[in-house]
Protein backbone atom coordinates (compact mmCIF):
# COMPACT_ATOMS: atom_id res chain seq x y z
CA UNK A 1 -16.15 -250.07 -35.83
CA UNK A 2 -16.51 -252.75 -38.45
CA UNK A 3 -15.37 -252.54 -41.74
CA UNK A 4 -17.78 -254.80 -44.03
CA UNK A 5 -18.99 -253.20 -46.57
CA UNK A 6 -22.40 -253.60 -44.65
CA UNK A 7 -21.51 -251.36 -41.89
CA UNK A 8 -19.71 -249.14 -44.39
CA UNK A 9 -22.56 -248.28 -46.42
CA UNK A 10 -24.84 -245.57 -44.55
CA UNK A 11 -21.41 -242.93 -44.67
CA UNK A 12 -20.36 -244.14 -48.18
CA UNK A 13 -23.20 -243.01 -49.47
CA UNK A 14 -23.74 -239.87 -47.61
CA UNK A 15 -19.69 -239.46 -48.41
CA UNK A 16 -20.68 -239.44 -52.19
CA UNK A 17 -23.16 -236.79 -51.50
CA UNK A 18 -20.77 -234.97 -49.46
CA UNK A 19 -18.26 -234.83 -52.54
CA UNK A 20 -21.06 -233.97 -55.08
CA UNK A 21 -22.35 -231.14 -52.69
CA UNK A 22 -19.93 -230.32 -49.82
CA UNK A 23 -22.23 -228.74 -47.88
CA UNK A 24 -22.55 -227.91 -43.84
CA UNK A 25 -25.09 -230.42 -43.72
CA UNK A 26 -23.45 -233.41 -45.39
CA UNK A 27 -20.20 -232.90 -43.54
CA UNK A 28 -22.06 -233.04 -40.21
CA UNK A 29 -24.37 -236.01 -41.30
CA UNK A 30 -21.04 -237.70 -42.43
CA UNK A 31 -19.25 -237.64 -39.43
CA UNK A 32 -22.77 -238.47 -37.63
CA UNK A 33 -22.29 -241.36 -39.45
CA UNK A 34 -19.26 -242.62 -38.07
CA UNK A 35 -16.91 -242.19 -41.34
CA UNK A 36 -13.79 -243.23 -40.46
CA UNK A 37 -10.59 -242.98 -43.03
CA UNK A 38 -10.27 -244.58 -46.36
CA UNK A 39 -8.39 -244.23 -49.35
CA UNK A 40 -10.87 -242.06 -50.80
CA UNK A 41 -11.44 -240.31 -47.08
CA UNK A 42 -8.93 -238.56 -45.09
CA UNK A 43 -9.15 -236.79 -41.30
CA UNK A 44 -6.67 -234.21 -39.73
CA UNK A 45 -7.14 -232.09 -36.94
CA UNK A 46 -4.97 -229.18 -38.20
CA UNK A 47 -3.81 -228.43 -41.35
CA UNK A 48 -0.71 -230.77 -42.67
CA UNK A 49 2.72 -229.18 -44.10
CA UNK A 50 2.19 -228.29 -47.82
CA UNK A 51 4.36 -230.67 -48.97
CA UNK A 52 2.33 -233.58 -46.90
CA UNK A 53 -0.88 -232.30 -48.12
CA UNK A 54 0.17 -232.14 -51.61
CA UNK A 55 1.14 -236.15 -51.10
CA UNK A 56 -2.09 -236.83 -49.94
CA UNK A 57 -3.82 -235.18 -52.98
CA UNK A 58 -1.43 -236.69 -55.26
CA UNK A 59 -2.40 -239.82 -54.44
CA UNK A 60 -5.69 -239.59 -53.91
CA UNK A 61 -5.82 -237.98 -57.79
CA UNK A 62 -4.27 -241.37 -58.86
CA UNK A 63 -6.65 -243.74 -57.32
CA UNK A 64 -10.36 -242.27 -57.45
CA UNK A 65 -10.48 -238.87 -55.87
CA UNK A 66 -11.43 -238.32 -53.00
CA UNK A 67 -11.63 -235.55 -49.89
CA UNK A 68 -9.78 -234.28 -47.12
CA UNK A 69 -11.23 -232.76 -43.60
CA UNK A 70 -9.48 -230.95 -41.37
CA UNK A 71 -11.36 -230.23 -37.69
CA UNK A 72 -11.53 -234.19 -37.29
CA UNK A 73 -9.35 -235.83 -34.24
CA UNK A 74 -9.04 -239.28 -34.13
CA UNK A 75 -10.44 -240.47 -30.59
CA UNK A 76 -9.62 -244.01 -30.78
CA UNK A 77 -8.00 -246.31 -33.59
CA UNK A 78 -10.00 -245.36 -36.94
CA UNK A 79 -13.04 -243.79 -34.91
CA UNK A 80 -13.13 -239.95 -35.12
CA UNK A 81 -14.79 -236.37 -33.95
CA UNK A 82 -15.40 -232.83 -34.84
CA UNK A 83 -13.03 -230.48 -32.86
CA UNK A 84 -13.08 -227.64 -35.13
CA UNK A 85 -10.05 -225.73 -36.72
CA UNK A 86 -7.46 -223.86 -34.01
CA UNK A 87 -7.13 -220.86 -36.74
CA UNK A 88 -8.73 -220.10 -39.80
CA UNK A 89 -6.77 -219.95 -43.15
CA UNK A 90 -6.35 -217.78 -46.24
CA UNK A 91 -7.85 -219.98 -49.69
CA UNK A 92 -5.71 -218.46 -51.65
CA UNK A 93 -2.31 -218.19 -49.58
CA UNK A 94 -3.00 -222.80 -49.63
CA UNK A 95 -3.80 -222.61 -53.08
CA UNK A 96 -0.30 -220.82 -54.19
CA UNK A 97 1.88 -222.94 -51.74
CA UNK A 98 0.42 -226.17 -53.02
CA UNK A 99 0.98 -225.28 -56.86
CA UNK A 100 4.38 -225.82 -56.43
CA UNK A 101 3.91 -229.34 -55.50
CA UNK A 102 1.03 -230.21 -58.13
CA UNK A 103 0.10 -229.99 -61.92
CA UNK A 104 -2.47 -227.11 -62.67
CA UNK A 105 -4.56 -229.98 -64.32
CA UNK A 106 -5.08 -231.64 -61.18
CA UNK A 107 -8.57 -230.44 -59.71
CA UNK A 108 -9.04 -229.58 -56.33
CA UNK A 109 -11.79 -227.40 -54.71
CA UNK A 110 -11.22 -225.71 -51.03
CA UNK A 111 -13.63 -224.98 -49.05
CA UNK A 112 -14.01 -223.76 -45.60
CA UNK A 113 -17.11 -224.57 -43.02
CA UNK A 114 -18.15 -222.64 -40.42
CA UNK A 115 -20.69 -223.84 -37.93
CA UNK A 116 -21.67 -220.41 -36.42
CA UNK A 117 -24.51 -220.74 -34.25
CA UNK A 118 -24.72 -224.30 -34.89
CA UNK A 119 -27.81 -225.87 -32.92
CA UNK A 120 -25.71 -229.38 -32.82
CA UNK A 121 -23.12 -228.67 -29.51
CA UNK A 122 -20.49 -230.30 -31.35
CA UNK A 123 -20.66 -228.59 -34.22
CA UNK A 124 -21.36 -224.79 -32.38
CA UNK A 125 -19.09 -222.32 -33.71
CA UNK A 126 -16.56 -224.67 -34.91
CA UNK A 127 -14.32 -224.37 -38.77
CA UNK A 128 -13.74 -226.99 -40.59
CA UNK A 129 -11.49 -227.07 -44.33
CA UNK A 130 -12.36 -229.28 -46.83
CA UNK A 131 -9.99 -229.96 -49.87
CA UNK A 132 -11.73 -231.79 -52.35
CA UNK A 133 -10.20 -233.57 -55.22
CA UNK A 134 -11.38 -234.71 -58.35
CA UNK A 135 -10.54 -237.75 -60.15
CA UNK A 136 -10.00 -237.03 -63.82
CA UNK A 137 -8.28 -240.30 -65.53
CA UNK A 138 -7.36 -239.04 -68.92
CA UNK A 139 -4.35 -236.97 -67.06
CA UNK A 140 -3.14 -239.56 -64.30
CA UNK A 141 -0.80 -240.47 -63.38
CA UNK A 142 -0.12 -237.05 -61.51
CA UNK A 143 3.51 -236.78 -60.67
CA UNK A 144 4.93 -234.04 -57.92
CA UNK A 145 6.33 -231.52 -59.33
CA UNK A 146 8.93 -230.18 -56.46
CA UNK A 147 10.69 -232.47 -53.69
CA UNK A 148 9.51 -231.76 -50.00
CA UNK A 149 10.44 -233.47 -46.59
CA UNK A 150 7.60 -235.77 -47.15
CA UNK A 151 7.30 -235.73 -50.47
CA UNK A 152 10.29 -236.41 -53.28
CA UNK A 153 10.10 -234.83 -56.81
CA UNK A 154 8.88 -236.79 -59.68
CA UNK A 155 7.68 -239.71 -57.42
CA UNK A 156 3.68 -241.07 -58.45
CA UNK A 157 2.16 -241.59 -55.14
CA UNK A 158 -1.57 -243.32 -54.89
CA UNK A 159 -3.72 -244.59 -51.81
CA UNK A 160 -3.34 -247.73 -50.62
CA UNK A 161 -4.96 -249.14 -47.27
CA UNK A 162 -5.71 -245.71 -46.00
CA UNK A 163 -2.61 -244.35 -46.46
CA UNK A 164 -0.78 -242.49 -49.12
CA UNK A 165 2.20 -244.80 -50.64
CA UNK A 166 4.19 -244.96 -53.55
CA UNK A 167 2.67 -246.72 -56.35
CA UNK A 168 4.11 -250.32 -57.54
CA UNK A 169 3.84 -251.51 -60.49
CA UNK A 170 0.88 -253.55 -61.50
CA UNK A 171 -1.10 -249.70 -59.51
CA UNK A 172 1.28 -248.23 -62.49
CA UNK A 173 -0.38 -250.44 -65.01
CA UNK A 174 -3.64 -250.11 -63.99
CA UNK A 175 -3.68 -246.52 -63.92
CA UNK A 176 -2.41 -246.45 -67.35
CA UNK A 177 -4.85 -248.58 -69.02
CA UNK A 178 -7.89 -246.31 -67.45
CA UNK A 179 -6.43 -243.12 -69.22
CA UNK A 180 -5.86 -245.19 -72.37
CA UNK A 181 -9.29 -246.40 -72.20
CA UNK A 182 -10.84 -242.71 -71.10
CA UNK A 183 -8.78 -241.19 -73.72
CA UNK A 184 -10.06 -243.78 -76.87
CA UNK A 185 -13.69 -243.29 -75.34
CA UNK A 186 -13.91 -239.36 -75.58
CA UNK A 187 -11.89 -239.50 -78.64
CA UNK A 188 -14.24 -241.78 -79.85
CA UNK A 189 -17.33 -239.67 -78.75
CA UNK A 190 -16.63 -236.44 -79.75
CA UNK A 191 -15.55 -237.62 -83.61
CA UNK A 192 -19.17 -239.27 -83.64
CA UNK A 193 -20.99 -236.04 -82.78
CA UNK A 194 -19.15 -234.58 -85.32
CA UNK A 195 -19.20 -236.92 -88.19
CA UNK A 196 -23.27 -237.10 -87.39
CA UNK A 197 -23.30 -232.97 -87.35
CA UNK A 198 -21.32 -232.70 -90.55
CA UNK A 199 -23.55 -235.25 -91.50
CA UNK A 200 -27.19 -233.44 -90.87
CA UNK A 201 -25.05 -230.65 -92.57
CA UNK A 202 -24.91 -232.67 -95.64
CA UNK A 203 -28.74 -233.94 -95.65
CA UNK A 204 -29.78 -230.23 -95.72
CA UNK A 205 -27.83 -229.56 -98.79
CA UNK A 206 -30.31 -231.70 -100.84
CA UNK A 207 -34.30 -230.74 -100.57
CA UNK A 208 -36.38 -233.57 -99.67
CA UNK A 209 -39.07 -232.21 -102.03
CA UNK A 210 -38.98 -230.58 -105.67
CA UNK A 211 -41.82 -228.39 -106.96
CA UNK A 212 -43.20 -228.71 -110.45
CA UNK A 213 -45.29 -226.03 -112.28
CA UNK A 214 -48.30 -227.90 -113.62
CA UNK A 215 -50.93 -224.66 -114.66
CA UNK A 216 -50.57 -220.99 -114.82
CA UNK A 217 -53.73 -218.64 -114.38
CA UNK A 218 -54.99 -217.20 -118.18
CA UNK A 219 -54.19 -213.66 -117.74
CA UNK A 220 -57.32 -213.20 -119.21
CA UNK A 221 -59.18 -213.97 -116.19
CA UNK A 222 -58.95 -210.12 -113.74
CA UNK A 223 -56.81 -209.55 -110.59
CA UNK A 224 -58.78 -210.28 -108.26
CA UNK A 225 -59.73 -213.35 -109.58
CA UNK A 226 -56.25 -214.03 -110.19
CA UNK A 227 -55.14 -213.55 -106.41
CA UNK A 228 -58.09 -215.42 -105.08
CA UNK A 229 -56.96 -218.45 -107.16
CA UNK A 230 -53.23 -217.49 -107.53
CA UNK A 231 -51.73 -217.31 -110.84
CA UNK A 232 -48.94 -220.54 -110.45
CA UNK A 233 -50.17 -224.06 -109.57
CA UNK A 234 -47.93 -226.52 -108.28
CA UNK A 235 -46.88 -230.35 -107.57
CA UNK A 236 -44.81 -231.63 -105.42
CA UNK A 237 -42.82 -234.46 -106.22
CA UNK A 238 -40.18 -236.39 -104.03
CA UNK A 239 -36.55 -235.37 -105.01
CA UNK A 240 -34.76 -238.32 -106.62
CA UNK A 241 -31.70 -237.43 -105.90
CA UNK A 242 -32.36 -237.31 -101.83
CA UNK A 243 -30.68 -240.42 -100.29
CA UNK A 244 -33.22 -243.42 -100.09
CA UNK A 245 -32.13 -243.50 -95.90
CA UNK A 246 -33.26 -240.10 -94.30
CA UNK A 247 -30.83 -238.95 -91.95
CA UNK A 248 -33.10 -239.84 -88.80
CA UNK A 249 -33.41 -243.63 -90.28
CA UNK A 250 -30.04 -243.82 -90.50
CA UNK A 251 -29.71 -242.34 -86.86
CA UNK A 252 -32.44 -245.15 -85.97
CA UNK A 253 -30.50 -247.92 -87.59
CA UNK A 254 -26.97 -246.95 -85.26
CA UNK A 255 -29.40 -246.96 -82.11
CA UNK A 256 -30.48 -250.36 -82.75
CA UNK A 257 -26.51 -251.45 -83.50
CA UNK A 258 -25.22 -249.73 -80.00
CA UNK A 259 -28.53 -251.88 -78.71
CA UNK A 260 -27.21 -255.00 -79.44
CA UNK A 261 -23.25 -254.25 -78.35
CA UNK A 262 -24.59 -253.05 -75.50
CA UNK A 263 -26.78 -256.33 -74.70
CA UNK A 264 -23.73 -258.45 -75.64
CA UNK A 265 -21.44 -256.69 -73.10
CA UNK A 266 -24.18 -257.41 -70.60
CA UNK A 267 -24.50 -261.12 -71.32
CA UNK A 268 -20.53 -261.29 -71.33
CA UNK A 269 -20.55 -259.72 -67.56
């Protein structure tokens, strides 16, 4: 199978659906599609050695995320099948082994698939694991944690032309820079929210609107007269005091600024 990025298109896409919702569906209509391994793509017929498996997340953590299948044989170079799982596996027995190996802030879902029934013949019956990992740049570079026979302690691994290396050093940089930059954005966002909360906080302080007695009722005139006409008139004024910008004008005005950065980064590009 060719690998232009016109031929690799159809699975790409239905892989990003696969890794939003890993479902029995989208894993079958993935490998319908011919998927075939890539850094952010990995196939194994049976379950890998702990120690190889937490290599393969580790790296896949440090370039974009990504997701592993096991049930998958590889019938030719690159082109693969379902087979289906020999055994079925305890979740949580995996999930202990491989904490050893990686940092609890690396994300990984696992999730088993079980055709039973199946209508598709190749799919009939058949169990498939999925370990799914996230990509989550404000804590890469993810380092391994314990030493294995695949896998040496304290080494940063990421993926590289399918495979699972160790990273060099202009990977290194560029990993680096994308949690600087993640970090400085979400810093960034959440001290806006709340200087524009503490803000609105402020605005509420001051009334935009003062009320002025301008009449009372005689009390000569009787009760019920009185309480059809009510006994205090009023006028209300603008407050002087309130700031001359309301607080949604001054919203308004920082719309229009991130406007025009935004068209300037766009006629940069």
């Amino acid at each position: 199978m060719e690998n232009s990025a016109e031929n690799d298109k159809p699975w790409k896409e239905q892989l990003a659906s696969f890794l939003k919702e890993p479902t029995r569906r989208n894993l079958r209509e993935l490998l319908q599609l011919e998927a075939v391994e890539d850094n952010d793509l990995e196939f194994k017929q049976e379950l890998l050695p702990f120690d190889l498996l937490a290599k393969h997340i580790l790296a896949m953590a440090n370039k974009n995320g990504g997701a592993i299948v096991f049930g998958v044989k590889e019938s030719k170079s690159n082109q693969f099948s379902p087979c289906g799982l020999s055994n079925s596996f305890d979740i949580t027995d995996i999930e202990k082994k491989l904490k050893v190996y990686i940092s609890k802030k690396l994300e990984i879902d696992i999730i088993p698939i079980y055709y039973k029934g199946e209508n598709h013949p190749e799919f009939k019956d058949k169990f498939f694991l999925i370990v799914i990992i996230k990509h989550n740049p404000r804590y890469i570079p993810f380092i391994a944690l314990k030493s294995g026979n695949k896998l040496k302690k304290d080494a940063i691994y990421i993926r590289r032309n399918r495979a699972s290396e160790p990273i060099n050093y202009d990977e290194l940089q560029e990993i680096l820079n994308s949690r600087i930059e993640t970090e400085y954005s979400t810093t960034d966002e959440r001290k806006l929210i709340e200087h524009l909360e503490e803000l609105k906080e402020l605005y509420r302080h001051i009334p935009k609107t003062i009320r002025e007695v301008i009449s009372h009722t005689p009390p000569s005139i009787s009760q019920h007269l009185r309480n059809m006409l009510g006994e205090t008139e009023y006028k209300i004024f603008p407050n002087p005091d309130y700031p001359q910008e309301s607080y949604e004008d001054f919203v308004k005005k920082l719309i229009d600024i991130k406007k025009d950065v935004i068209v300037k980064l766009v006629k940069k590009s």
